[in-house]
Protein backbone atom coordinates (compact mmCIF):
# COMPACT_ATOMS: atom_id res chain seq x y z
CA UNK A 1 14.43 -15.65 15.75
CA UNK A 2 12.38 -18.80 14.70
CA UNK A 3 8.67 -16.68 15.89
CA UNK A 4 10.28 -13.64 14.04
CA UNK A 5 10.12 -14.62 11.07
CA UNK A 6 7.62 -17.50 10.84
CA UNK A 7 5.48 -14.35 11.64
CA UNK A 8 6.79 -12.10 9.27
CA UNK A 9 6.97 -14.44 6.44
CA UNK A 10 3.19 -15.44 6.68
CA UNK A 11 2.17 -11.58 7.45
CA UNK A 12 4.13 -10.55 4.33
CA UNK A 13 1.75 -13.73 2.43
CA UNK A 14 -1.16 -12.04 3.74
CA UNK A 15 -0.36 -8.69 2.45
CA UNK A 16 0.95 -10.43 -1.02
CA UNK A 17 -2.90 -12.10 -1.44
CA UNK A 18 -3.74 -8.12 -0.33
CA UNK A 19 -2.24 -7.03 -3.26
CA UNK A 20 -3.23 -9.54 -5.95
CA UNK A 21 -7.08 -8.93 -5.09
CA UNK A 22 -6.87 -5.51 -5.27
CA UNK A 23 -4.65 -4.91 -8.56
CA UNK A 24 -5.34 -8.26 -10.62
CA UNK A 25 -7.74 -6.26 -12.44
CA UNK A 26 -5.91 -3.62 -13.35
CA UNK A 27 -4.39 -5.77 -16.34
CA UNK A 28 -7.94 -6.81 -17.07
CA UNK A 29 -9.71 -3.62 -17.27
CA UNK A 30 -9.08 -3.70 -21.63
CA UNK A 31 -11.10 -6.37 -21.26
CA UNK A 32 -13.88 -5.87 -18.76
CA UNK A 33 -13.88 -2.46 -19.78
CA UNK A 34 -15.31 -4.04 -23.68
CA UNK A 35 -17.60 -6.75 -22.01
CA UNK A 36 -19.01 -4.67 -19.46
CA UNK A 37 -19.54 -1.35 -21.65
CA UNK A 38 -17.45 0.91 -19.25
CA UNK A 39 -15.76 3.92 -19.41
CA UNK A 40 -12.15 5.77 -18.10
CA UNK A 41 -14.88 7.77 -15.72
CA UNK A 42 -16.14 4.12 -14.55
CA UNK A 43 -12.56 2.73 -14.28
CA UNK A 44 -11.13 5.76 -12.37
CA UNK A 45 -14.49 5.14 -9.87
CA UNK A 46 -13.65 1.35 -9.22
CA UNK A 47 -10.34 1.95 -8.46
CA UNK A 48 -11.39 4.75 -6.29
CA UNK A 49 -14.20 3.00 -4.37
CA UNK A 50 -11.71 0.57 -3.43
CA UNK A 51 -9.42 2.71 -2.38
CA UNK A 52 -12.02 5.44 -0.01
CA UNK A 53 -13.66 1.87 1.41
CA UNK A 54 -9.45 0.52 2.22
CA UNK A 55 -8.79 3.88 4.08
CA UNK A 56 -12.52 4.02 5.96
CA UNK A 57 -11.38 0.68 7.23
CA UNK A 58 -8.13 1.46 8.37
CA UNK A 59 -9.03 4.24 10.29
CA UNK A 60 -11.44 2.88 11.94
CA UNK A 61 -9.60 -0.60 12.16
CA UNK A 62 -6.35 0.51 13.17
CA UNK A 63 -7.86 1.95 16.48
CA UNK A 64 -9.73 -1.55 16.97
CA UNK A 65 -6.33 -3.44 16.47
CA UNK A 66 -4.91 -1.37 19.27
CA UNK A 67 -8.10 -2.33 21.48
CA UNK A 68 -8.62 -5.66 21.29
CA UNK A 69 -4.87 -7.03 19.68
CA UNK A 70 -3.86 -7.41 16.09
CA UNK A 71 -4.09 -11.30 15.85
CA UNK A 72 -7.71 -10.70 16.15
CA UNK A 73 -8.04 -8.22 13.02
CA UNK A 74 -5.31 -9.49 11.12
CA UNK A 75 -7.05 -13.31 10.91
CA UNK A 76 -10.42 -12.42 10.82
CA UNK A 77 -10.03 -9.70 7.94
CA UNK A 78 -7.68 -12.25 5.94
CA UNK A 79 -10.67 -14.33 5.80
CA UNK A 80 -13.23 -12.19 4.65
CA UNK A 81 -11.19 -10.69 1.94
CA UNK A 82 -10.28 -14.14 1.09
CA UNK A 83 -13.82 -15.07 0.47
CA UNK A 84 -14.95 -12.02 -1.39
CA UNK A 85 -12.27 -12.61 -3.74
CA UNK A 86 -14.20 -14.07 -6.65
CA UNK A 87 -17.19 -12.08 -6.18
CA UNK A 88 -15.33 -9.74 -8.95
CA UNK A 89 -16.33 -12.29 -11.55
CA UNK A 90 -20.26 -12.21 -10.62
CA UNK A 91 -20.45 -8.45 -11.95
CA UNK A 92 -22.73 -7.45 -14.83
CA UNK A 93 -21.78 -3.85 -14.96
CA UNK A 94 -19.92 -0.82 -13.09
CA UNK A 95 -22.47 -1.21 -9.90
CA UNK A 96 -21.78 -4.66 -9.44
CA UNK A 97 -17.99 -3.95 -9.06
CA UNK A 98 -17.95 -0.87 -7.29
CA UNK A 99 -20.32 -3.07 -4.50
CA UNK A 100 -17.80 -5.53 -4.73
CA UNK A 101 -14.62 -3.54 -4.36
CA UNK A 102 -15.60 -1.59 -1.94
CA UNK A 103 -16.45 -4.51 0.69
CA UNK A 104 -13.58 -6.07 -0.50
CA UNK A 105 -11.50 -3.03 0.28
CA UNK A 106 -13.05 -2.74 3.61
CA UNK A 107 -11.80 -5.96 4.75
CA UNK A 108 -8.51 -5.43 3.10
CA UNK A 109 -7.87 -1.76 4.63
CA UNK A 110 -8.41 -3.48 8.30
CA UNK A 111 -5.97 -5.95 7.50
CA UNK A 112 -2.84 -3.26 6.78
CA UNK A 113 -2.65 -1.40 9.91
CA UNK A 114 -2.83 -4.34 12.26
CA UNK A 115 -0.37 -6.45 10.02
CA UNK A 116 1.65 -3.64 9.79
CA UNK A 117 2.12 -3.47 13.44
CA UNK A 118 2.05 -7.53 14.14
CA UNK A 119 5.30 -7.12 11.87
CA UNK A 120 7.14 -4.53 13.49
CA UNK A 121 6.23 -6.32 17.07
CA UNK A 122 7.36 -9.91 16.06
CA UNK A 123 10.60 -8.30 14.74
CA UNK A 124 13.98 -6.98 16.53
CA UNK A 125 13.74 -3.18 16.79
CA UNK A 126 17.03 -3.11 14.39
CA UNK A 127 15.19 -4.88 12.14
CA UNK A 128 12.23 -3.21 11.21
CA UNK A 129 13.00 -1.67 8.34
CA UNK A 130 14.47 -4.46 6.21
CA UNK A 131 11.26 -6.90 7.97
CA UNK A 132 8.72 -4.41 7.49
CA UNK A 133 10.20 -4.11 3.62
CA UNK A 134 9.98 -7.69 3.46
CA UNK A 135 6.25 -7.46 4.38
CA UNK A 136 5.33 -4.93 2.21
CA UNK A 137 7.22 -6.25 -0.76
CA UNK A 138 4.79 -9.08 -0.72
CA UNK A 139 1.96 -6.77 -2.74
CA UNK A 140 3.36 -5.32 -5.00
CA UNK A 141 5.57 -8.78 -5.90
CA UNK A 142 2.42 -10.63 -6.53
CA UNK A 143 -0.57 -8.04 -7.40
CA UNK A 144 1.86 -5.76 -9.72
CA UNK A 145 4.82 -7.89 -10.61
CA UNK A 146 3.43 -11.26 -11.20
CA UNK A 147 -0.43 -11.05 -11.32
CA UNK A 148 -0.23 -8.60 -14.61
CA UNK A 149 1.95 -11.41 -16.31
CA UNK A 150 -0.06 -14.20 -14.82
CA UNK A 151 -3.36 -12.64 -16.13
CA UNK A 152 -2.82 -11.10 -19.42
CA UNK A 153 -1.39 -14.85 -20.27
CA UNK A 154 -4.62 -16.03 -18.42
CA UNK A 155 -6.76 -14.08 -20.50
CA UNK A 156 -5.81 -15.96 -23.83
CA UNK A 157 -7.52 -19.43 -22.65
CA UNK A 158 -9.74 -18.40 -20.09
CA UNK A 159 -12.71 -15.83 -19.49
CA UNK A 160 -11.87 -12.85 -17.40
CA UNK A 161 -14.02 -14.14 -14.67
CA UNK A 162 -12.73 -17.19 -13.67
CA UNK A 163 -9.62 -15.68 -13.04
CA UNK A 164 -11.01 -13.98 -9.51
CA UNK A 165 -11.95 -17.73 -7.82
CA UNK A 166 -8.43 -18.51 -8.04
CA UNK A 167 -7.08 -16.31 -5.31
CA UNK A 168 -9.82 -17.32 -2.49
CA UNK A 169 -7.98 -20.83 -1.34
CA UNK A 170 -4.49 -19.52 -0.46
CA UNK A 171 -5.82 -16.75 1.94
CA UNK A 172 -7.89 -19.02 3.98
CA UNK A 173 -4.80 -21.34 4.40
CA UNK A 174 -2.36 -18.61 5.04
CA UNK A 175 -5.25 -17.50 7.99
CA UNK A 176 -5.08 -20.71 9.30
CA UNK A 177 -1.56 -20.61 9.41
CA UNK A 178 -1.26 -17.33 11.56
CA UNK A 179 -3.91 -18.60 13.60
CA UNK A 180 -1.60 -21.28 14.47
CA UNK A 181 1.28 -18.80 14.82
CA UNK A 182 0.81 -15.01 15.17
CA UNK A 183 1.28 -13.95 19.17
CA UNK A 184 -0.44 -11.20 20.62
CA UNK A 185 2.47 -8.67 22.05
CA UNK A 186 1.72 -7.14 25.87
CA UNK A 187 1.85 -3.58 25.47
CA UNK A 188 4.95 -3.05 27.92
CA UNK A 189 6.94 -5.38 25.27
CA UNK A 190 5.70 -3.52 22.53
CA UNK A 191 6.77 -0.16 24.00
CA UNK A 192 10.48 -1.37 22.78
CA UNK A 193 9.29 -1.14 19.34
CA UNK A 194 9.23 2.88 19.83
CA UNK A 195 11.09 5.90 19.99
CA UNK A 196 8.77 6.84 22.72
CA UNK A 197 9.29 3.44 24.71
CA UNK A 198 5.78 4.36 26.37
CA UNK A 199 3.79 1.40 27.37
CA UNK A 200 1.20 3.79 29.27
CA UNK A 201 -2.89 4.46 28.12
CA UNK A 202 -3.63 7.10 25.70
CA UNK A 203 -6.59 8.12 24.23
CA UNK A 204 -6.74 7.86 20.25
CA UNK A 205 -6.47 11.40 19.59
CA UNK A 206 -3.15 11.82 21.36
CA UNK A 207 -1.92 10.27 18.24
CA UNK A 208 -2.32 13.88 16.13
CA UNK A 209 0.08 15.79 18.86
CA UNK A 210 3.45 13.58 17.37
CA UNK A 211 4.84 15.71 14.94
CA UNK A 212 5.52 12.89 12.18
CA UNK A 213 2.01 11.24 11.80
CA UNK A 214 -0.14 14.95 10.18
CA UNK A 215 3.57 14.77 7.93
CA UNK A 216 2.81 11.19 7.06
CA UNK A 217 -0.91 11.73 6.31
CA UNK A 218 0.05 14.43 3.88
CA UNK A 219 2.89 12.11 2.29
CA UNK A 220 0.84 9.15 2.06
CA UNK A 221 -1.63 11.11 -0.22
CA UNK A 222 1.32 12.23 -2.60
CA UNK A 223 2.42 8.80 -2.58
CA UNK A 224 -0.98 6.75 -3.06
CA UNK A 225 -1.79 9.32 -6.06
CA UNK A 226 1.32 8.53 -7.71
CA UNK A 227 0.53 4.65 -7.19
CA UNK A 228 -2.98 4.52 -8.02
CA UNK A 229 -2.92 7.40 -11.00
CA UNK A 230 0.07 4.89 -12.66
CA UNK A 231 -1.27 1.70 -11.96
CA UNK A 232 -5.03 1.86 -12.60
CA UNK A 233 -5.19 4.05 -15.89
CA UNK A 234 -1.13 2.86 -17.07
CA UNK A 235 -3.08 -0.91 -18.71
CA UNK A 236 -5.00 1.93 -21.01
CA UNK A 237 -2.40 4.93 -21.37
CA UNK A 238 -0.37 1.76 -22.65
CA UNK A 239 -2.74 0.26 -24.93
CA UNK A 240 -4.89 3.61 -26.11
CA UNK A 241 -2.44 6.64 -26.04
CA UNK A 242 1.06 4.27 -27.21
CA UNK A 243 -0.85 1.74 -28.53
CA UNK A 244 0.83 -1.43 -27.36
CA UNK A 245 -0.65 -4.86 -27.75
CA UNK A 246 -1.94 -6.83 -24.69
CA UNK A 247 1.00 -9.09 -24.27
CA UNK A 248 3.99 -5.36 -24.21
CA UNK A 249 0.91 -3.77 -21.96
CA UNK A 250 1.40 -6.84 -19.38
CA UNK A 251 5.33 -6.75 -19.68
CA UNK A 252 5.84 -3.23 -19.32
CA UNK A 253 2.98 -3.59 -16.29
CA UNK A 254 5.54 -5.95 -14.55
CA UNK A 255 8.25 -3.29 -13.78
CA UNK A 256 5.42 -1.41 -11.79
CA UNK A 257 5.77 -4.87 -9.69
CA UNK A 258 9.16 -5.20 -9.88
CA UNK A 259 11.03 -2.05 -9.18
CA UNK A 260 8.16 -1.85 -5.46
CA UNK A 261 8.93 -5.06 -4.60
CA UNK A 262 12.76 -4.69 -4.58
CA UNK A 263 12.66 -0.73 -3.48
CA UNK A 264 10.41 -1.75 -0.75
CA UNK A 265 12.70 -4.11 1.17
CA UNK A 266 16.53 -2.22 0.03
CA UNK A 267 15.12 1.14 0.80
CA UNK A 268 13.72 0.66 4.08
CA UNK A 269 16.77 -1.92 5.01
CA UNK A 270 18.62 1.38 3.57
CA UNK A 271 17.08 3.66 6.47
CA UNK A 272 17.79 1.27 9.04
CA UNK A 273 21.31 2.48 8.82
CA UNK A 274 21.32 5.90 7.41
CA UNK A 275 18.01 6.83 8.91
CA UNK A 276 14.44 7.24 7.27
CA UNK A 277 14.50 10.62 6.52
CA UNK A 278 17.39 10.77 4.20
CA UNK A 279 16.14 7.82 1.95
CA UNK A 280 12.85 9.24 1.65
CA UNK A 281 14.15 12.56 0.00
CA UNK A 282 16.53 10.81 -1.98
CA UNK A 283 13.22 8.43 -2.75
CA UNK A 284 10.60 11.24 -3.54
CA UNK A 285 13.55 13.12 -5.76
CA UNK A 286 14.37 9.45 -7.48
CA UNK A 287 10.65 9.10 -8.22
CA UNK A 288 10.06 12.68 -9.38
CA UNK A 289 13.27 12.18 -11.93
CA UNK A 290 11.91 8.99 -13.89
CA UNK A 291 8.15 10.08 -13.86
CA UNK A 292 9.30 13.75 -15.71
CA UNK A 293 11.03 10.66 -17.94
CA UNK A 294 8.11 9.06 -18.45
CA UNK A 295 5.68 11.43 -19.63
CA UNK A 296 7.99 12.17 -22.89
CA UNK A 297 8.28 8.51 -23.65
CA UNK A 298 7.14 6.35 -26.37
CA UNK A 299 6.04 3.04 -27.26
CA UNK A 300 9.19 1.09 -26.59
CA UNK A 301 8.26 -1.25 -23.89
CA UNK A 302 11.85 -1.72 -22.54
CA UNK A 303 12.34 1.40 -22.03
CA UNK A 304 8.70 1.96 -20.34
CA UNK A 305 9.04 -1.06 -18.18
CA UNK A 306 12.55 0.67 -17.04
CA UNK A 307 10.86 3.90 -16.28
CA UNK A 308 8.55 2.44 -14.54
CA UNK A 309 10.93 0.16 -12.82
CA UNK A 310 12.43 2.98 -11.24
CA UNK A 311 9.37 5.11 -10.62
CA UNK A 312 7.99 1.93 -8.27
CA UNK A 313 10.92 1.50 -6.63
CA UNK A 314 11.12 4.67 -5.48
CA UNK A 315 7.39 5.01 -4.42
CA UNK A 316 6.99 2.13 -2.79
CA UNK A 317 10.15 2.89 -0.75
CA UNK A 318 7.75 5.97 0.28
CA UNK A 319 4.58 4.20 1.17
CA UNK A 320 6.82 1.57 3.40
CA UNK A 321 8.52 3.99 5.16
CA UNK A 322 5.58 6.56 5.97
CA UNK A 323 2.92 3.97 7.07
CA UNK A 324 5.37 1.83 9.09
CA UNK A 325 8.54 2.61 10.88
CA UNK A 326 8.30 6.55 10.50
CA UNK A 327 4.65 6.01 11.82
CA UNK A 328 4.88 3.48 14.29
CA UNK A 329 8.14 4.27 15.55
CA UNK A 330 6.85 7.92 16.43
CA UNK A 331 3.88 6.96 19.30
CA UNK A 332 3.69 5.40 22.41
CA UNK A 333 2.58 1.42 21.90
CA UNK A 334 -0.89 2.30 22.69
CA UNK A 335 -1.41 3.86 19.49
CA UNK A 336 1.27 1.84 17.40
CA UNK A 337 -2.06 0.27 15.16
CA UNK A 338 -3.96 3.81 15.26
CA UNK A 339 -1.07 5.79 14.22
CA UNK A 340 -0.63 3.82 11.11
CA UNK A 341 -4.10 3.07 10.41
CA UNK A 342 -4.83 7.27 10.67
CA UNK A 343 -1.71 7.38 7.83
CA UNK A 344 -2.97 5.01 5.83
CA UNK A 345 -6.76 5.43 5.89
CA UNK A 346 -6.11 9.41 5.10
CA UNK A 347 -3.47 8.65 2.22
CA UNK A 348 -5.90 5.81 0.49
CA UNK A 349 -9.38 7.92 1.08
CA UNK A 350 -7.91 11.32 -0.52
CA UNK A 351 -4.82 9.72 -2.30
CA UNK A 352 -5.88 6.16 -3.48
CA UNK A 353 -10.22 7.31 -3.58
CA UNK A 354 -10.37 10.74 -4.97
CA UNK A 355 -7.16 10.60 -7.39
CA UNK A 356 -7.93 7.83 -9.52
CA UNK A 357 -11.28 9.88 -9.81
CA UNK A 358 -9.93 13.09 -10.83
CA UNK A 359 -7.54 10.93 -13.10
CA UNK A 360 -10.31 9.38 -14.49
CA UNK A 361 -12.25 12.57 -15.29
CA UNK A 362 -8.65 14.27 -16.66
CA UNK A 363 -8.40 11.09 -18.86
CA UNK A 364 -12.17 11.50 -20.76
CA UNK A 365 -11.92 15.33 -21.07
CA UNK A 366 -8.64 16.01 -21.92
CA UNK A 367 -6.52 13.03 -22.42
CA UNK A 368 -5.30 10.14 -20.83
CA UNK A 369 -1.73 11.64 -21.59
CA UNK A 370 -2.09 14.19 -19.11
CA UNK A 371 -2.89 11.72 -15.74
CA UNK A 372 1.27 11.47 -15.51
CA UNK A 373 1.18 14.91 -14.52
CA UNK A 374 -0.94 14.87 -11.96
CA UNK A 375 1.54 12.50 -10.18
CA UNK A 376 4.48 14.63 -10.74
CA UNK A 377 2.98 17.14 -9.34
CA UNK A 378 1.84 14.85 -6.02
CA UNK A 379 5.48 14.01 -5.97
CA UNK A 380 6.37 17.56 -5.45
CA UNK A 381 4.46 18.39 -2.79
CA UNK A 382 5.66 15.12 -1.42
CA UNK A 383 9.15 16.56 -1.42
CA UNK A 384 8.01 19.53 1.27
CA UNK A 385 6.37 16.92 3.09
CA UNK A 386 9.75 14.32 3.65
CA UNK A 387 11.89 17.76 4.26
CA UNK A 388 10.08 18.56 7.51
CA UNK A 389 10.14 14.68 8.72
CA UNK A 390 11.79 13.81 12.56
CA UNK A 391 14.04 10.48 12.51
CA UNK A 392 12.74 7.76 13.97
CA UNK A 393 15.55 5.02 13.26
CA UNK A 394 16.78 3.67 16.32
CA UNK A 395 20.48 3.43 14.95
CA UNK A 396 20.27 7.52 14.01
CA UNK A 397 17.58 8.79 16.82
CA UNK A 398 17.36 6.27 19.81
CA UNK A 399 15.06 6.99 22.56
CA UNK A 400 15.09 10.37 21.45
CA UNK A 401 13.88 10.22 17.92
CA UNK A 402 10.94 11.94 18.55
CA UNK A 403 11.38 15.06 20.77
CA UNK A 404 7.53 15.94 20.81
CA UNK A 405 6.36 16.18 24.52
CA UNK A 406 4.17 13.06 25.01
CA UNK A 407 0.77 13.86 25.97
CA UNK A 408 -0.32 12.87 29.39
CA UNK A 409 -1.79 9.46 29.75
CA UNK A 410 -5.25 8.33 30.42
CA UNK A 411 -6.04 6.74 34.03
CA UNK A 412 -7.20 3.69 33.83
């Protein structure tokens, strides 16, 4: 119990320091956007670089973690992100920061498969829903709940750049830490952490032929458009289409935060009882409701931060579910790492990359009004997509959670 959740505490720090890097400048973009001469088409391509270089990484990364362990990938990636962390601040104009971001995203995107799987390996298998929620509260606590309050207050006494070198020191001490304590797992004892309970070799493509992982790819998408549309272009659809000052912008910001961080640990602690796939169609049809709410509202910022309060906590609930338990769960322990790193990489290269993109070109030729739709309509397909899931809790499904016939494994 101690290991448990020494690990999982200083995992879910990791991904928290994940999340401040990569949104912290969401809340800033008013700003940068004036210094740096940049436009919604420029904004939509920073957030999108970030996002196609996260998934590259974590497709490629995920794989690695399941070759050479995921104390390995987890530490060293923690590091590197840590370090490029105020490198934001250097930029001059749009090519500076899409450089930046997108070797920054690299290093984060190999850091979310193999943490995601450290997590659910240091936990008990009844556990990994609420542990795993715990974990992947941690980003959008600190880069959407806090970080937008931290900075917009930041911004009235100090320049926009110096606010990037604070974040560098904590990662490298929260890297030392998990050098000091993460354990790497023996495949045969992470076998327990799946429906499949198979320990044996498998190549990486074997990972396609379980039913719940193409699903999850397809979800993920739904769910990182919904995230990144919102969250990137919301600090200007607040302050240029309702026309709220800085200070309501970085308040209603803060229920983006808010409503992930707690929907990401009582959802998923939710499904470890009930099973996954019930709370994710009661999470994609929660999350549809409030964003059809929020595209008719106006400038009152309680009521926005509510909306999106309940919009985030819903989402989230998604993204935690889909890239861990009903992803992990679902394959033999050999391709634990690959099987979320192939959810996530898809869902943040097509989802997170191209969507902000195609938000950001909606935004200059039409409107930025108009990017709420898009998400509703990602929702929707999302719904399909959570319908045609296969349970994976082991309180609902046991050892037989996932009924696909395993492929064969590799000799050797």
């Amino acid at each position: 119990m101690t290991y448990e959740w020494k690990a999982v505490i200083l995992l879910s720090l990791g991904f928290g320091l994940v999340g401040i890097d990569r949104f912290m400048i969401m809340p800033m973009f008013p700003t940068v956007m004036r210094e740096l001469s940049l436009s919604y088409q420029d904004l939509g391509n920073i957030t999108g670089i970030l996002a196609i270089a996260w998934g590259v990484a974590a497709l490629l990364m995920g794989n690695l973690a399941d070759r050479i362990g995921r104390r390995k990938v987890v530490i060293g990636s923690l590091v590197i992100f840590s370090l490029l962390a105020g490198a934001s601040g250097l930029a001059t104009g749009a090519g500076g920061l899409l450089l930046v971001r997108a070797i920054m995203g690299f290093a984060e995107g190999a850091y979310t498969p193999a943490s995601i799987t450290a997590t659910l390996e240091a936990s008990k298998p009844t556990r990994h829903g609420l542990n795993l929620g715990i974990q992947q509260t941690a980003m959008p606590l600190f880069g959407l709940g806090l970080a937008p309050i931290l900075v917009t207050q930041l911004l009235e006494v100090v320049d926009w750049r110096w606010i990037f070198l604070l974040v560098a020191a904590p990662g490298l001490i929260v890297a030392f830490l998990l050098h000091r304590v993460l354990r790497e797992v023996p495949r045969a004892e992470a076998a327990r952490h799946t429906a499949t309970h198979d320990a044996s070799a498998h190549r990486w493509t074997d990972v396609f032929r379980y039913r719940n992982i193409p699903l999850n790819m397809i979800g993920m998408l739904c769910w990182l458009t919904c995230l990144i549309v919102t969250s990137a272009l919301m600090p200007n659809y607040l302050t240029d289409y309702l026309h709220l000052d800085v200070k309501g912008m970085g308040f209603v910001l803060s229920g983006i935060g808010f409503g992930a961080s707690l929907g990401t640990i009582l959802m998923p602690w939710l499904s470890d009882y009930l099973g996954r796939k019930p709370v994710m169609i009661l999470s994609v049809l929660g999350a549809i409701g409030f964003l059809m709410l929020l595209a008719s509202a106006g400038a009152d910022p309680a009521w926005l931060f509510l909306l999106l309060f309940g919009t985030c906590f819903f989402n989230f609930a998604l993204i935690c579910l889909t890239v861990g338990p009903l992803s992990v769960e679902a394959v033999p322990a050999a391709l634990m790492a690959t099987a979320s790193g192939v959810v996530v990489g898809t869902g943040e290269i097509f989802g997170g990359g191209l969507a902000p993109i195609i938000a950001g070109t909606i935004a200059h030729q039409f409107g930025i009004q108009y990017i709420v739709h898009l998400a509703i309509g990602a929702m929707l397909a999302g719904l399909l997509v959570c319908l045609a899931l296969k349970e994976t809790a082991p309180r609902r499904a046991g050892a037989a959670a996932v009924t696909d016939q395993a492929p064969a494994p590799v000799e050797g």
